[in-house]
C-alpha atoms as a PDB file:
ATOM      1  CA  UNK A   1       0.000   0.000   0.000  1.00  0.00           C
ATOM      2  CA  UNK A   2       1.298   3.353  -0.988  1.00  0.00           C
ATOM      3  CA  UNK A   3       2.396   5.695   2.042  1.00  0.00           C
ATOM      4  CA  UNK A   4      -0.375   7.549   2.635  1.00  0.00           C
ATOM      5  CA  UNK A   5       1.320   9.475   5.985  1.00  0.00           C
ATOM      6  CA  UNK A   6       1.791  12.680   3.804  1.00  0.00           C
ATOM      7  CA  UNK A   7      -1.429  13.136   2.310  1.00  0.00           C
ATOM      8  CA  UNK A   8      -3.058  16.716   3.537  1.00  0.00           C
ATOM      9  CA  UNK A   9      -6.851  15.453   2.609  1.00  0.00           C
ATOM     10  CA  UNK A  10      -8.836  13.490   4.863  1.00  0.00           C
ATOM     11  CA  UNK A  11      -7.549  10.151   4.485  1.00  0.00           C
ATOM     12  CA  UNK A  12     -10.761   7.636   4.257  1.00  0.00           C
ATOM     13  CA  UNK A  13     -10.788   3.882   5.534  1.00  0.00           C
ATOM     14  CA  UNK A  14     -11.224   1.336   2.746  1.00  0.00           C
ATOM     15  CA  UNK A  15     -14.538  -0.376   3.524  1.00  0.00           C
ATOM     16  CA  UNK A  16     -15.231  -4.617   3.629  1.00  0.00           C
ATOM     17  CA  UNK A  17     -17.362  -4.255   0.582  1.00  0.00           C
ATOM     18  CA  UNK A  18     -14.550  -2.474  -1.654  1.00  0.00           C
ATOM     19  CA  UNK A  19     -11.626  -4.656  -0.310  1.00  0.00           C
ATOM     20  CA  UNK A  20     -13.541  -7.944  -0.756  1.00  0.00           C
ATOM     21  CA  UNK A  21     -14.169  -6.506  -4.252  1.00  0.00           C
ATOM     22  CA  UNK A  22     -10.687  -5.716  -5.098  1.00  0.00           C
ATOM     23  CA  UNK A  23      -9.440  -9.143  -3.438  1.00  0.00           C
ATOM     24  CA  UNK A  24     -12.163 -11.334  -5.324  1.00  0.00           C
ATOM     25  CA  UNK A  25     -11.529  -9.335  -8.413  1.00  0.00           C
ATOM     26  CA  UNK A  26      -7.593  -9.751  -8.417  1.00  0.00           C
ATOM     27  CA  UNK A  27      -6.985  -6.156  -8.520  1.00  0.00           C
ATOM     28  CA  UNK A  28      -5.828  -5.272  -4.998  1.00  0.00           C
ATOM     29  CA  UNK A  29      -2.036  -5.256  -6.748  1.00  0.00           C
ATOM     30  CA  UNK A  30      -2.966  -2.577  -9.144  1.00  0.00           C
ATOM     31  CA  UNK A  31      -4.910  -0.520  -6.451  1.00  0.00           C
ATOM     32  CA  UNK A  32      -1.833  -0.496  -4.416  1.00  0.00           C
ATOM     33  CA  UNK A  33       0.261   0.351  -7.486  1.00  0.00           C
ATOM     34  CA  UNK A  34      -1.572   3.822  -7.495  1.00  0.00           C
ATOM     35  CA  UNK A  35      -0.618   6.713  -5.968  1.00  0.00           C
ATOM     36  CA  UNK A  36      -1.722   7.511  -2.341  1.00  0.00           C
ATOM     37  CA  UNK A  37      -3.819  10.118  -3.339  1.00  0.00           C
ATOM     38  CA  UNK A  38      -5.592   8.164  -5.943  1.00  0.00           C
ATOM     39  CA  UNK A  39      -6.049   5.244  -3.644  1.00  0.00           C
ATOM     40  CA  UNK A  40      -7.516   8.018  -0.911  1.00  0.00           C
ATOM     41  CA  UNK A  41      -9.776   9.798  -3.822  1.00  0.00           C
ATOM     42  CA  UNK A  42     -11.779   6.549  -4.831  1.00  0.00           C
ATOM     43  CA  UNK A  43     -12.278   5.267  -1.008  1.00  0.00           C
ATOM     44  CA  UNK A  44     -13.469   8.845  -0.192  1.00  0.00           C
ATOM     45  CA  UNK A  45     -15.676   8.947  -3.460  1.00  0.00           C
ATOM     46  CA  UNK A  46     -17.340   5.765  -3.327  1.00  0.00           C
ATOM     47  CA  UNK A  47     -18.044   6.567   0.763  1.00  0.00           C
ATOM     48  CA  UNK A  48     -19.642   9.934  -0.064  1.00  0.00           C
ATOM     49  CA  UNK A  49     -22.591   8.335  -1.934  1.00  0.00           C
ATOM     50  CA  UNK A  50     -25.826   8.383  -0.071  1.00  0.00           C
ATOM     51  CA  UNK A  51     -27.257   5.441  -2.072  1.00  0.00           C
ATOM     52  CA  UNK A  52     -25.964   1.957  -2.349  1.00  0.00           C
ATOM     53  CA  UNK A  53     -26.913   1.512  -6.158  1.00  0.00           C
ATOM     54  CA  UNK A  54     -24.664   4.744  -6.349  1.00  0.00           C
ATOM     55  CA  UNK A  55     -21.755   3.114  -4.504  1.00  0.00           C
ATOM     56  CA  UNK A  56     -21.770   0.108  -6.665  1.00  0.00           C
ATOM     57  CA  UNK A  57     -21.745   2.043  -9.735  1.00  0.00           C
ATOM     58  CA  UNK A  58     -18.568   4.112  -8.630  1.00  0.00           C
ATOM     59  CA  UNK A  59     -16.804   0.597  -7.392  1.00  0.00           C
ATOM     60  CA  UNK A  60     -17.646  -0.499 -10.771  1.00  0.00           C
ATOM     61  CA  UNK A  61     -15.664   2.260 -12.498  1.00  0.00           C
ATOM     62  CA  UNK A  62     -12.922   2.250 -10.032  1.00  0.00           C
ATOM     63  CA  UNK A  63     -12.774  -1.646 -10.553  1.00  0.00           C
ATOM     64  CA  UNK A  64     -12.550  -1.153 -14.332  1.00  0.00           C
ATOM     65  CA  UNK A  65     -10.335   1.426 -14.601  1.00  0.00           C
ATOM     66  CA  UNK A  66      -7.887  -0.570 -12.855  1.00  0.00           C
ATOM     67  CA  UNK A  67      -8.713  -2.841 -14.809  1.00  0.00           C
ATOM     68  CA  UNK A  68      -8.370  -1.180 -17.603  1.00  0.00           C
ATOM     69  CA  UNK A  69      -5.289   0.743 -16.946  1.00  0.00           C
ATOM     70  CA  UNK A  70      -4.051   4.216 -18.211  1.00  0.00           C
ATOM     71  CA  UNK A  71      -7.513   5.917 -16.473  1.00  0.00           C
ATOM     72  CA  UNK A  72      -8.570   7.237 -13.540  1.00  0.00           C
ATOM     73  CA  UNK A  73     -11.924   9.235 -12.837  1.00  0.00           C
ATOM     74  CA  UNK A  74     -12.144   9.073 -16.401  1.00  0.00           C
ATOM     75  CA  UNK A  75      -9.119  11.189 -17.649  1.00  0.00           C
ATOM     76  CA  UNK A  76      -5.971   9.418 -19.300  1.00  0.00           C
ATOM     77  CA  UNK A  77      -3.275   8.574 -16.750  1.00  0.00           C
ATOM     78  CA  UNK A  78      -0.290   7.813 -18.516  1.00  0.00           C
ATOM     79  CA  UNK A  79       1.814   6.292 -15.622  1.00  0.00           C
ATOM     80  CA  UNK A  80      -0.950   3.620 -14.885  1.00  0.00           C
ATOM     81  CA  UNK A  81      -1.172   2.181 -18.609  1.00  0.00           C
ATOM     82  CA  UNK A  82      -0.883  -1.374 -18.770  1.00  0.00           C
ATOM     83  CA  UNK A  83       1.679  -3.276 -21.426  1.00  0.00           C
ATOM     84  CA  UNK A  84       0.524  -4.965 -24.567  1.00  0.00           C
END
């Protein structure tokens, strides 16, 4: 996990639902490979929804884009790109 110890934003506690997700997806290695702030933004997204359809939707696109690779919240990120 990345250090998260100089981060100047609230720092939000992953919840059971989003870690089992990552763990039965096989994705927690390219959450951790993320930058602190990145890992911090999607916990602290996906906890501000009021509405648990809305939470699953936003661990949905945080699932894909790592996934995915080269994305996060939808704009390109270069350093996260996976090889071909």
């Amino acid at each position: 996990m990345s250090d998260k110890s100089k981060l100047k934003r609230e720092l939000h506690k992953m919840p059971e639902f989003v870690l089992s997700a990552l763990e039965h997806s096989s994705l927690m290695d390219a959450y951790n490979s993320r930058p602190a702030y990145q890992q911090n933004d999607y916990i602290g997204w996906i906890n501000a929804a009021k509405l648990d359809s809305t939470k699953q939707k936003r661990l949905n696109q945080m699932l894909d884009e790592l996934q995915r690779g080269g994305v996060y919240m939808k704009m390109d990120h270069p350093p996260s790109r996976k090889s071909v």
